[in-house]
N, C-alpha and C. Protein backbone atom coordinates (compact mmCIF):
# COMPACT_ATOMS: atom_id res chain seq x y z
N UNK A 1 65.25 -15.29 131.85
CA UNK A 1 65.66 -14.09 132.53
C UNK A 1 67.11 -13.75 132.18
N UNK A 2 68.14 -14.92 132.11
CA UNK A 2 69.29 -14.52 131.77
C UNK A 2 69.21 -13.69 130.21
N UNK A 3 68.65 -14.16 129.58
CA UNK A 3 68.80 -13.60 128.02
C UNK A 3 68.70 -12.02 128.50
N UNK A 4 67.78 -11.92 129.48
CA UNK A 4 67.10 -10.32 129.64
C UNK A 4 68.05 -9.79 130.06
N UNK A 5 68.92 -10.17 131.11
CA UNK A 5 69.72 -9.29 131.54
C UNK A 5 71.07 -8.92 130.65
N UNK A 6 71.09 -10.13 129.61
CA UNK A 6 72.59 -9.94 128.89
C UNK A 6 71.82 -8.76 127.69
N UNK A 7 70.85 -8.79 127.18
CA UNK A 7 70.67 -7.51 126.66
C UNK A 7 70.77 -6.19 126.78
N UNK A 8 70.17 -6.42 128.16
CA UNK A 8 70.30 -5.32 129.13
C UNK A 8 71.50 -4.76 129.26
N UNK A 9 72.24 -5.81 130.07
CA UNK A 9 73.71 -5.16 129.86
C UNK A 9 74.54 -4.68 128.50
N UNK A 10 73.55 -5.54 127.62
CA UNK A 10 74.68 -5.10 126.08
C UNK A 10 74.04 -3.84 125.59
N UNK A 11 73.17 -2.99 126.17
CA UNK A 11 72.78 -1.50 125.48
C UNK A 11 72.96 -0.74 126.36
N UNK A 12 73.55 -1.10 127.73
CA UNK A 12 74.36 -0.18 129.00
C UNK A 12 75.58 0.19 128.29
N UNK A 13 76.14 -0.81 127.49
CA UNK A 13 77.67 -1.19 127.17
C UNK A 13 77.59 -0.20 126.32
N UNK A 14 76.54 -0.47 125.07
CA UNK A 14 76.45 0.38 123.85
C UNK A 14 77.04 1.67 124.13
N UNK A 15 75.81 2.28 124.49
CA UNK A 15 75.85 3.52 125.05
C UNK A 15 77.02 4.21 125.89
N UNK A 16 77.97 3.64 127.06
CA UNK A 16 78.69 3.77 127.10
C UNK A 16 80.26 4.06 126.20
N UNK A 17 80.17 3.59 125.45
CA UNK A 17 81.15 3.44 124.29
C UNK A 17 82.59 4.00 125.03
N UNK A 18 83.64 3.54 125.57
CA UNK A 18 84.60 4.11 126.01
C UNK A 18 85.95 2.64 125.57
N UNK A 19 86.90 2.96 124.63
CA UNK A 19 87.65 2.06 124.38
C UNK A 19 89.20 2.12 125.12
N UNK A 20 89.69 1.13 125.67
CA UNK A 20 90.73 1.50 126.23
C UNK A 20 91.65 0.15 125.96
N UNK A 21 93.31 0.67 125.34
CA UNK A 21 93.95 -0.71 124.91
C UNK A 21 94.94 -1.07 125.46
N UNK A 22 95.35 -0.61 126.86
CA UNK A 22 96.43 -0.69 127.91
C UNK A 22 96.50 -2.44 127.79
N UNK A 23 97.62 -2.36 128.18
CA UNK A 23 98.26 -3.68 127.97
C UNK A 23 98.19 -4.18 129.51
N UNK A 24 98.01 -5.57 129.52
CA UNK A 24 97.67 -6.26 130.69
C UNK A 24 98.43 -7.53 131.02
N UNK A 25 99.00 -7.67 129.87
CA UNK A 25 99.65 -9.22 130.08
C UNK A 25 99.00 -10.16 128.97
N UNK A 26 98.48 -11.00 129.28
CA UNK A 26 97.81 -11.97 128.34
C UNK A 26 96.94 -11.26 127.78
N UNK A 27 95.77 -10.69 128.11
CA UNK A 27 94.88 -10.11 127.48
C UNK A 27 94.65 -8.37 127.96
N UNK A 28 94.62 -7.46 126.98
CA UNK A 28 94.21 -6.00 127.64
C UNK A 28 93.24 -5.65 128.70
N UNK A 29 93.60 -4.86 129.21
CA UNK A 29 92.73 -4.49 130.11
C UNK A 29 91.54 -3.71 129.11
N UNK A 30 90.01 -4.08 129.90
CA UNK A 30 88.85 -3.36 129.09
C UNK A 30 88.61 -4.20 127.74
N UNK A 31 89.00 -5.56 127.74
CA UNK A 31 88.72 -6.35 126.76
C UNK A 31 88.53 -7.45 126.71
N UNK A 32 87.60 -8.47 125.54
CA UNK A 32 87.03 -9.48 125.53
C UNK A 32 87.33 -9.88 123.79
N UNK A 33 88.22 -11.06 124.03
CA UNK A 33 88.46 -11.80 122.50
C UNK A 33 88.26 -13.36 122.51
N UNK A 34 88.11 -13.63 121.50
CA UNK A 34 87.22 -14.73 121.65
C UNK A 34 88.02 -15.60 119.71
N UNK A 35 87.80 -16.78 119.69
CA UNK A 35 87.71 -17.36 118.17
C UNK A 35 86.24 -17.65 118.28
N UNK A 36 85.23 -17.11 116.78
CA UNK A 36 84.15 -17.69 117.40
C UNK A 36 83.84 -17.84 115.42
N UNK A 37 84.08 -19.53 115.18
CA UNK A 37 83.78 -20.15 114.13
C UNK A 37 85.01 -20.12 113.23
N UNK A 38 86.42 -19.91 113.80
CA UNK A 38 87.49 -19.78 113.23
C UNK A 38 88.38 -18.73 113.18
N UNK A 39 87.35 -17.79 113.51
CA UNK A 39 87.75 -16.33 112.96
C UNK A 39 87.80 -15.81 114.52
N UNK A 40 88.55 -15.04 114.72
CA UNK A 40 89.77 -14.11 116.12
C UNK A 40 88.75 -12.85 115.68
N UNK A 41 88.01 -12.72 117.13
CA UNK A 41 87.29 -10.89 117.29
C UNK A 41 87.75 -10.69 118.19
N UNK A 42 87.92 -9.35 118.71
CA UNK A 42 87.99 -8.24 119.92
C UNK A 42 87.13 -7.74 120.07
N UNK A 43 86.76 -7.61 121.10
CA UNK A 43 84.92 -6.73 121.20
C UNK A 43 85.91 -5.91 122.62
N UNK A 44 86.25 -5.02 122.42
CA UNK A 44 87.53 -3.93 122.93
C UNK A 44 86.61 -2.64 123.05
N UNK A 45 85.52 -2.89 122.56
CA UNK A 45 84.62 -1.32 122.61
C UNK A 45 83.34 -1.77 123.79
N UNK A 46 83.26 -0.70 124.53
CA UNK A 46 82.69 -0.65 125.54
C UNK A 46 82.58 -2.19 127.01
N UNK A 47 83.79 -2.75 126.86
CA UNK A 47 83.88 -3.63 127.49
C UNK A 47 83.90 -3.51 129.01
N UNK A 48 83.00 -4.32 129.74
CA UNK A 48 82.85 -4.49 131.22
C UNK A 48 81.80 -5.27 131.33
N UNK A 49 82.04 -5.39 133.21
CA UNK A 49 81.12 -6.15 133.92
C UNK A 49 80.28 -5.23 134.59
N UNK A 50 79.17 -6.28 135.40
CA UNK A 50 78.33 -5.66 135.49
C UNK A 50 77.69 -6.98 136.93
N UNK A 51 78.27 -6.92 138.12
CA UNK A 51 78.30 -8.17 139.24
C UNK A 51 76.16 -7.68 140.18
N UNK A 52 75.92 -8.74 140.39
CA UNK A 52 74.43 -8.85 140.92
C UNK A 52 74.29 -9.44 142.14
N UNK A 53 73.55 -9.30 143.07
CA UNK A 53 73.67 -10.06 144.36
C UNK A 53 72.10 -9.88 144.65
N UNK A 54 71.63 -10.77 144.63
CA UNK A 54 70.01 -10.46 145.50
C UNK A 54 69.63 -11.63 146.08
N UNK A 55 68.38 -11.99 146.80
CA UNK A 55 67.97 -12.72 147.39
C UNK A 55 67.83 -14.05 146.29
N UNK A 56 68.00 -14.60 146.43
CA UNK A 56 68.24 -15.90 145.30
C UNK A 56 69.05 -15.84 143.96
N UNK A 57 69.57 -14.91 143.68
CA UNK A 57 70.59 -14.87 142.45
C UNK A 57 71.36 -14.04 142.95
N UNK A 58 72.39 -14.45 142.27
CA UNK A 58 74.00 -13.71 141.91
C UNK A 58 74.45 -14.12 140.46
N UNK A 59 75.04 -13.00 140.10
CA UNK A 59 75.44 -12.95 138.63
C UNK A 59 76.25 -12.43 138.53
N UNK A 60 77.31 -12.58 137.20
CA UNK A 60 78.30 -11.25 136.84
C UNK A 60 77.89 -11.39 135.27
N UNK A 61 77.58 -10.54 134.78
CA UNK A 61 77.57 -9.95 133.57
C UNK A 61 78.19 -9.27 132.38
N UNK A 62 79.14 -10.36 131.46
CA UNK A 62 80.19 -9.27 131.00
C UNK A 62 79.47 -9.39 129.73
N UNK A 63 79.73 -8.00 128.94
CA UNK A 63 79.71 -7.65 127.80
C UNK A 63 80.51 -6.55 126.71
N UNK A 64 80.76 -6.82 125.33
CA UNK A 64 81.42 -5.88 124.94
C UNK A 64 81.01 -5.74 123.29
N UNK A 65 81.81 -5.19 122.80
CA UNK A 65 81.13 -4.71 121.10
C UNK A 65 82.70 -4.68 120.17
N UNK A 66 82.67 -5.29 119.41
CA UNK A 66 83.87 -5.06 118.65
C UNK A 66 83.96 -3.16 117.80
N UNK A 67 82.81 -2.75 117.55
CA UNK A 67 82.98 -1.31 116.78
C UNK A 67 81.72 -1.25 117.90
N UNK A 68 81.75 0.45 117.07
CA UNK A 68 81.03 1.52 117.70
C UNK A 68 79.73 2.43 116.73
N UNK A 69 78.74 0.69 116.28
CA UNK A 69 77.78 1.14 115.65
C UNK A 69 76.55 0.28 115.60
N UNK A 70 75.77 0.52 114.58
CA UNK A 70 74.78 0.02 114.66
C UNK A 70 74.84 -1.83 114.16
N UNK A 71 75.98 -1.80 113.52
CA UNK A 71 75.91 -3.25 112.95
C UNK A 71 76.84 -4.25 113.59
N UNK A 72 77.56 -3.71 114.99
CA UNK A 72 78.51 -4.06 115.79
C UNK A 72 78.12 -5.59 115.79
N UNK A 73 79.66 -6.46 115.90
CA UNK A 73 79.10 -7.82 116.70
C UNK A 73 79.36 -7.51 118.38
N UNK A 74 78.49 -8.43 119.01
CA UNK A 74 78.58 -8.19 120.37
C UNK A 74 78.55 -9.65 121.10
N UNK A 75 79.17 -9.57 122.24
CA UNK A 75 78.95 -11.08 122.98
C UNK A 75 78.51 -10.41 124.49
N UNK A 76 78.05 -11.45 124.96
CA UNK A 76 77.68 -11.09 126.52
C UNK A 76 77.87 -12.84 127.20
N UNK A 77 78.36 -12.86 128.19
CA UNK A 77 78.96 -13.51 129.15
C UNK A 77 78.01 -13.52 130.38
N UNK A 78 78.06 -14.61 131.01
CA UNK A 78 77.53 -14.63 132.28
C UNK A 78 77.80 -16.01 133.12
N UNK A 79 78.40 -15.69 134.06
CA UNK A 79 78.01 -16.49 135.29
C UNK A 79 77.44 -16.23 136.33
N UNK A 80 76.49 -17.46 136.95
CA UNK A 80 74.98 -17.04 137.31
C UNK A 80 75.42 -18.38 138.55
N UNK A 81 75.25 -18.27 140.06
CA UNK A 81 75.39 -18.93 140.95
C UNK A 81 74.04 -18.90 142.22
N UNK A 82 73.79 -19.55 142.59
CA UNK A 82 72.44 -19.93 143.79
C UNK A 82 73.28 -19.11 144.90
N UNK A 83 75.03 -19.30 144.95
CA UNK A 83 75.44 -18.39 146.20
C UNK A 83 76.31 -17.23 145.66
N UNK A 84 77.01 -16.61 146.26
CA UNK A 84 77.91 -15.54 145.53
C UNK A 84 78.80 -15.78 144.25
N UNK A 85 79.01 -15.92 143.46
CA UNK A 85 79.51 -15.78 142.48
C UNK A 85 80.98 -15.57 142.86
N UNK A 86 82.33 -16.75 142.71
CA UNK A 86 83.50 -16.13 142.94
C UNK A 86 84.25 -16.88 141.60
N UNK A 87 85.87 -16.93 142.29
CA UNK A 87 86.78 -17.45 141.19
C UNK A 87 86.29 -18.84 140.82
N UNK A 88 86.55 -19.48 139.63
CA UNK A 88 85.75 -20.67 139.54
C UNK A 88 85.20 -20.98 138.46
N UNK A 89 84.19 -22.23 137.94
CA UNK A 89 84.27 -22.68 136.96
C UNK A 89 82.54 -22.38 136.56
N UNK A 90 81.94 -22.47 135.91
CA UNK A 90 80.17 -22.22 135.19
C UNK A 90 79.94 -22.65 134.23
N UNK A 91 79.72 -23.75 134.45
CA UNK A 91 78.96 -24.31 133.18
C UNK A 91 77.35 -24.57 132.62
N UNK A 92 77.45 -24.50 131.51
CA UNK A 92 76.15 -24.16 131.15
C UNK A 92 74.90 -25.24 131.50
N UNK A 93 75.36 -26.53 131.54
CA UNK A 93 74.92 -27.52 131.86
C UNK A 93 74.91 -28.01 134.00
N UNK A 94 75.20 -26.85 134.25
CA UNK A 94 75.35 -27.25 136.50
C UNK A 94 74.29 -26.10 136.52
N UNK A 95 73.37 -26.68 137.37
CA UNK A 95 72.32 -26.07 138.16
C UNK A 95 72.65 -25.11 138.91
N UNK A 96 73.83 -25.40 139.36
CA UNK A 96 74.13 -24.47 140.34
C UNK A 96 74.80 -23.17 140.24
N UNK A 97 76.09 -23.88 139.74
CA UNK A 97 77.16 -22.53 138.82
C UNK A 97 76.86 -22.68 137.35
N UNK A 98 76.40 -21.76 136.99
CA UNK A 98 75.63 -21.35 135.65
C UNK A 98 76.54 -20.79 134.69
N UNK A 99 77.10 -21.16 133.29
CA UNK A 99 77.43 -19.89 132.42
C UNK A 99 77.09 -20.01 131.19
N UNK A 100 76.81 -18.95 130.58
CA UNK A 100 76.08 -18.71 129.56
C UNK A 100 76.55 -17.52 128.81
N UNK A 101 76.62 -18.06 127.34
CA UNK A 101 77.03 -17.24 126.23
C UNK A 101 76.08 -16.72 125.37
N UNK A 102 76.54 -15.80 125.00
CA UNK A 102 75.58 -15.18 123.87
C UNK A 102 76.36 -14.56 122.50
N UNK A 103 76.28 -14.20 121.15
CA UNK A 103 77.31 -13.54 120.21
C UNK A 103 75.96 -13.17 119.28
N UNK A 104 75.95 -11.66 119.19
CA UNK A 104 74.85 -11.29 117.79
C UNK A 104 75.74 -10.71 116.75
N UNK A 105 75.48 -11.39 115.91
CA UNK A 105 76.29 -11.11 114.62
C UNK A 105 75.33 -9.97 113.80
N UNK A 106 76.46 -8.57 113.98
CA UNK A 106 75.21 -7.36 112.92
C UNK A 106 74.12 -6.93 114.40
N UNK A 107 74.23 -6.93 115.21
CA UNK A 107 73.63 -6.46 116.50
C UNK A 107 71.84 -6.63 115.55
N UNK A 108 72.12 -5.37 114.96
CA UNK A 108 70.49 -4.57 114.45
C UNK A 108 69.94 -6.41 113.40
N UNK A 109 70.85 -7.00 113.29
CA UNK A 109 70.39 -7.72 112.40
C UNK A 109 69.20 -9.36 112.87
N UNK A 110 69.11 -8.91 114.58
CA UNK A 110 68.93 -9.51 115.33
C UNK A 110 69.15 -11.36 115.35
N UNK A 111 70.68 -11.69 114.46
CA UNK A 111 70.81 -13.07 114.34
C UNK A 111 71.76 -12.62 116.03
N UNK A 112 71.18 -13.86 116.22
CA UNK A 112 72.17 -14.00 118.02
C UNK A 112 72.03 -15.88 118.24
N UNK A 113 73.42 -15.96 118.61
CA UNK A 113 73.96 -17.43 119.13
C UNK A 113 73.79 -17.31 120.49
N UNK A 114 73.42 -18.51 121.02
CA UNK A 114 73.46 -18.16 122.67
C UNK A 114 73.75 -20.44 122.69
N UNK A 115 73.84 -20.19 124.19
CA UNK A 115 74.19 -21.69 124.68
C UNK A 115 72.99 -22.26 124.50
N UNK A 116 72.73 -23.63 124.15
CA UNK A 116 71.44 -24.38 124.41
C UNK A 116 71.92 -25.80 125.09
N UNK A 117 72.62 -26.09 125.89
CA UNK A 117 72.72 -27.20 126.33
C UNK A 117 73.25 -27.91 125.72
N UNK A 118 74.27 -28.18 124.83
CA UNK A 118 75.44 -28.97 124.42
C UNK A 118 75.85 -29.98 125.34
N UNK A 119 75.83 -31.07 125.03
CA UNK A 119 76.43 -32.20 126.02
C UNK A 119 77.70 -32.66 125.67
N UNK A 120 78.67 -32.09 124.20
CA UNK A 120 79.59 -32.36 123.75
C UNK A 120 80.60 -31.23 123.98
N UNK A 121 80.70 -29.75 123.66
CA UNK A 121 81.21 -29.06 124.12
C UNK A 121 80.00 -27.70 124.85
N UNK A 122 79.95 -28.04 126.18
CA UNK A 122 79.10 -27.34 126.62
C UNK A 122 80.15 -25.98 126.92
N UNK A 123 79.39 -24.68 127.39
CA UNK A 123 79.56 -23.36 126.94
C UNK A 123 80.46 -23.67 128.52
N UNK A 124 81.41 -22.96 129.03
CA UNK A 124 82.03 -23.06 130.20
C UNK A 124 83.12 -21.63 130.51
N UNK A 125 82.39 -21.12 131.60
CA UNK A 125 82.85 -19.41 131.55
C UNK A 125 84.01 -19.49 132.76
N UNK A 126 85.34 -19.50 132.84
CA UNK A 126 85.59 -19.94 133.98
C UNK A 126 86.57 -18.40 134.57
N UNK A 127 86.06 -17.92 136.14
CA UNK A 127 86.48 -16.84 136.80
C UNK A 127 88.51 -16.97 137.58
N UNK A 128 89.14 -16.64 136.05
CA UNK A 128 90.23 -16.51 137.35
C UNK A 128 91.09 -15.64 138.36
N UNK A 129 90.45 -14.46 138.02
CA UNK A 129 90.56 -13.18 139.20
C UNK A 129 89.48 -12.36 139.34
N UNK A 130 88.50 -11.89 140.67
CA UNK A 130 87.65 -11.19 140.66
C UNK A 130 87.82 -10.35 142.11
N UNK A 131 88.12 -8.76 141.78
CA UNK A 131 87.97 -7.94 142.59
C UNK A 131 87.45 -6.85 143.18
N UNK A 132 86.99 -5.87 143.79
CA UNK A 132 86.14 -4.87 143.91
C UNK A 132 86.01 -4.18 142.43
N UNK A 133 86.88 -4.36 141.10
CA UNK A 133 87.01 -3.33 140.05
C UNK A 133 86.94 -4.29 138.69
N UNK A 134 87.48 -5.35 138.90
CA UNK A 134 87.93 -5.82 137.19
C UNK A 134 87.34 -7.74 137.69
N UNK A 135 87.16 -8.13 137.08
CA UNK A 135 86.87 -9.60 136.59
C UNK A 135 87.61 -10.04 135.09
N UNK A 136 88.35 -11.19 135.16
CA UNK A 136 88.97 -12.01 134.36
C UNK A 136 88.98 -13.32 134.30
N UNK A 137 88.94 -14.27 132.88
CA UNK A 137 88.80 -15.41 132.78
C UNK A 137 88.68 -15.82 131.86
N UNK A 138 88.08 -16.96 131.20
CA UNK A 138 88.35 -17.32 129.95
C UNK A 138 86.70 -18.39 129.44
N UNK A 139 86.59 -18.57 128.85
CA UNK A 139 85.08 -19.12 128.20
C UNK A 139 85.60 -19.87 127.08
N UNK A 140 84.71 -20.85 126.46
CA UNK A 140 84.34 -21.48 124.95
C UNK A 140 83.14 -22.12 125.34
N UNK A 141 82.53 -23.18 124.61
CA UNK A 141 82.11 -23.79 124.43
C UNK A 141 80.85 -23.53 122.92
N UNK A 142 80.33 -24.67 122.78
CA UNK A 142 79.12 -24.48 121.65
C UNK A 142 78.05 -23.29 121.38
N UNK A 143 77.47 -22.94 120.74
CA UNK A 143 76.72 -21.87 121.03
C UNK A 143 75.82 -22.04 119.31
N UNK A 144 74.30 -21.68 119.45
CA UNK A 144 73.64 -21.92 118.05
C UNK A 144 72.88 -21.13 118.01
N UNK A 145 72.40 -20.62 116.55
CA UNK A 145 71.24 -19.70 116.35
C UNK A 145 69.81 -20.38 116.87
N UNK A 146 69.25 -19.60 117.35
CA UNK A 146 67.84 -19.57 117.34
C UNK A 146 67.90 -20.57 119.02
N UNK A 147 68.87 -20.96 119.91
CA UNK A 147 68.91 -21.47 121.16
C UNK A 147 68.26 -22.37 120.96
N UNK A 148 68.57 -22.91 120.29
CA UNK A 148 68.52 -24.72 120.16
C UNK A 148 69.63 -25.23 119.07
N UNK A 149 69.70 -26.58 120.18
CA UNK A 149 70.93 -27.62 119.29
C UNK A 149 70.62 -27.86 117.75
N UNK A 150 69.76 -27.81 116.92
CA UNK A 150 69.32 -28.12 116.04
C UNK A 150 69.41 -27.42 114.98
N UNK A 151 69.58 -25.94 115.61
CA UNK A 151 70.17 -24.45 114.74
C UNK A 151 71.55 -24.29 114.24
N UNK A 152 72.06 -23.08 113.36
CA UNK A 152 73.64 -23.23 113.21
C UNK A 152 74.29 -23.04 114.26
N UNK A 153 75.31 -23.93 114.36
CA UNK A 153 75.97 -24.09 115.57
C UNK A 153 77.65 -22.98 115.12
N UNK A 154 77.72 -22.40 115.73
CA UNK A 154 79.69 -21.86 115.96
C UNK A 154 80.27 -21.93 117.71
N UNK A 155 81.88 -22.27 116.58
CA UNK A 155 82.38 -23.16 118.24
C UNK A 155 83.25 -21.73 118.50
N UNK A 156 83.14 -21.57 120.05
CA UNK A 156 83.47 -20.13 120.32
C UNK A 156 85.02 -20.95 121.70
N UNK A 157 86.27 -20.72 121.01
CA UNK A 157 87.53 -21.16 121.10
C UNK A 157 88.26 -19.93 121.99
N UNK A 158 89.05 -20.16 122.09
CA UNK A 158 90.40 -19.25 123.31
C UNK A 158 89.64 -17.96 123.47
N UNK A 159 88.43 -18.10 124.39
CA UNK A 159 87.92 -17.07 125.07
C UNK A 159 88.29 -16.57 126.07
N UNK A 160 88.83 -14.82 126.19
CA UNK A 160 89.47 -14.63 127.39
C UNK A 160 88.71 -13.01 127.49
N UNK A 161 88.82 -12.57 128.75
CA UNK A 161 88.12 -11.28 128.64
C UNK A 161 89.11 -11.00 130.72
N UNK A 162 88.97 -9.37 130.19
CA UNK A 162 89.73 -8.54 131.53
C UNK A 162 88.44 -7.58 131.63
N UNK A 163 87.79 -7.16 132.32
CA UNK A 163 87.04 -6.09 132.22
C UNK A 163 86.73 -5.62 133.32
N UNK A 164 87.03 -4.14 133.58
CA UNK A 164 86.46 -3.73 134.68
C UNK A 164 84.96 -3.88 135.01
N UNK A 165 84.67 -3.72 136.34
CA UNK A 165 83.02 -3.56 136.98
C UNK A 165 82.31 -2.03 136.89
């Protein structure tokens, strides 16, 4: 279900397309950068969240697009909690506080990395400001094609993202 919703959210995002590069301090506001296999992206185009509350799940949903096309790379973010979702840590490996990565390289080209349970550097999304408007924090961990350990693996390094809701 998570995969579903980070799609979901990443063709809300698409479509939206609104880039904004105001300066924030450490990281811009309306943006998500990441090292993911060595190499420094900005996915600065259509960046935000997207927070969930229902009877057994809570989620926040970030996603963004480095360009504004069909061959865009894109990542989507999530932390996923049994109770409300606040400031705090998600790892991909706790039952409870959940986080989970995703990166499609070439969008249309449908190659996509997502978390599969890494026991060495597991994926870890961690919330350090969340308010009625913007969510901020920072992520890495492992991430492989085809969602399993056994696929190509890229290590996704000084992940930080500001994005409004």
């Amino acid at each position: 279900m998570r995969k579903i919703i980070v799609f979901a959210s990443l063709g809300l995002l698409l479509m939206s397309c609104k880039k904004n590069s105001d300066d924030n301090g450490a990281i811009a506001a309306n943006s998500i950068q990441a090292n993911i296999g060595g190499t420094t992206y900005n996915f600065n185009v259509s960046a935000k969240a997207i927070k969930m509350d229902g009877t057994g799940y809570h989620f926040i949903s970030i996603a963004g697009a480095d360009a504004n096309s069909a061959t865009a790379n894109v990542i989507g973010i999530i932390a996923n909690s049994n109770v409300a979702v606040t400031t705090g840590t998600y790892n991909e490996n706790d039952a409870v506080n959940f986080g989970s990565l995703s990166y499609s390289v070439n969008i249309s080209s449908g190659n996509t990395y997502t978390d599969a349970g890494s026991t060495t550097n597991p994926v870890i999304v961690t919330i350090t400001s969340l308010t009625t408007t913007s969510v901020q924090g920072t992520f890495k961990g492992d991430i492989y094609l085809g969602s399993s350990t056994s696929g190509t693996k890229k290590v996704v390094a000084d992940g930080k993202f500001n994005v409004p809701f």
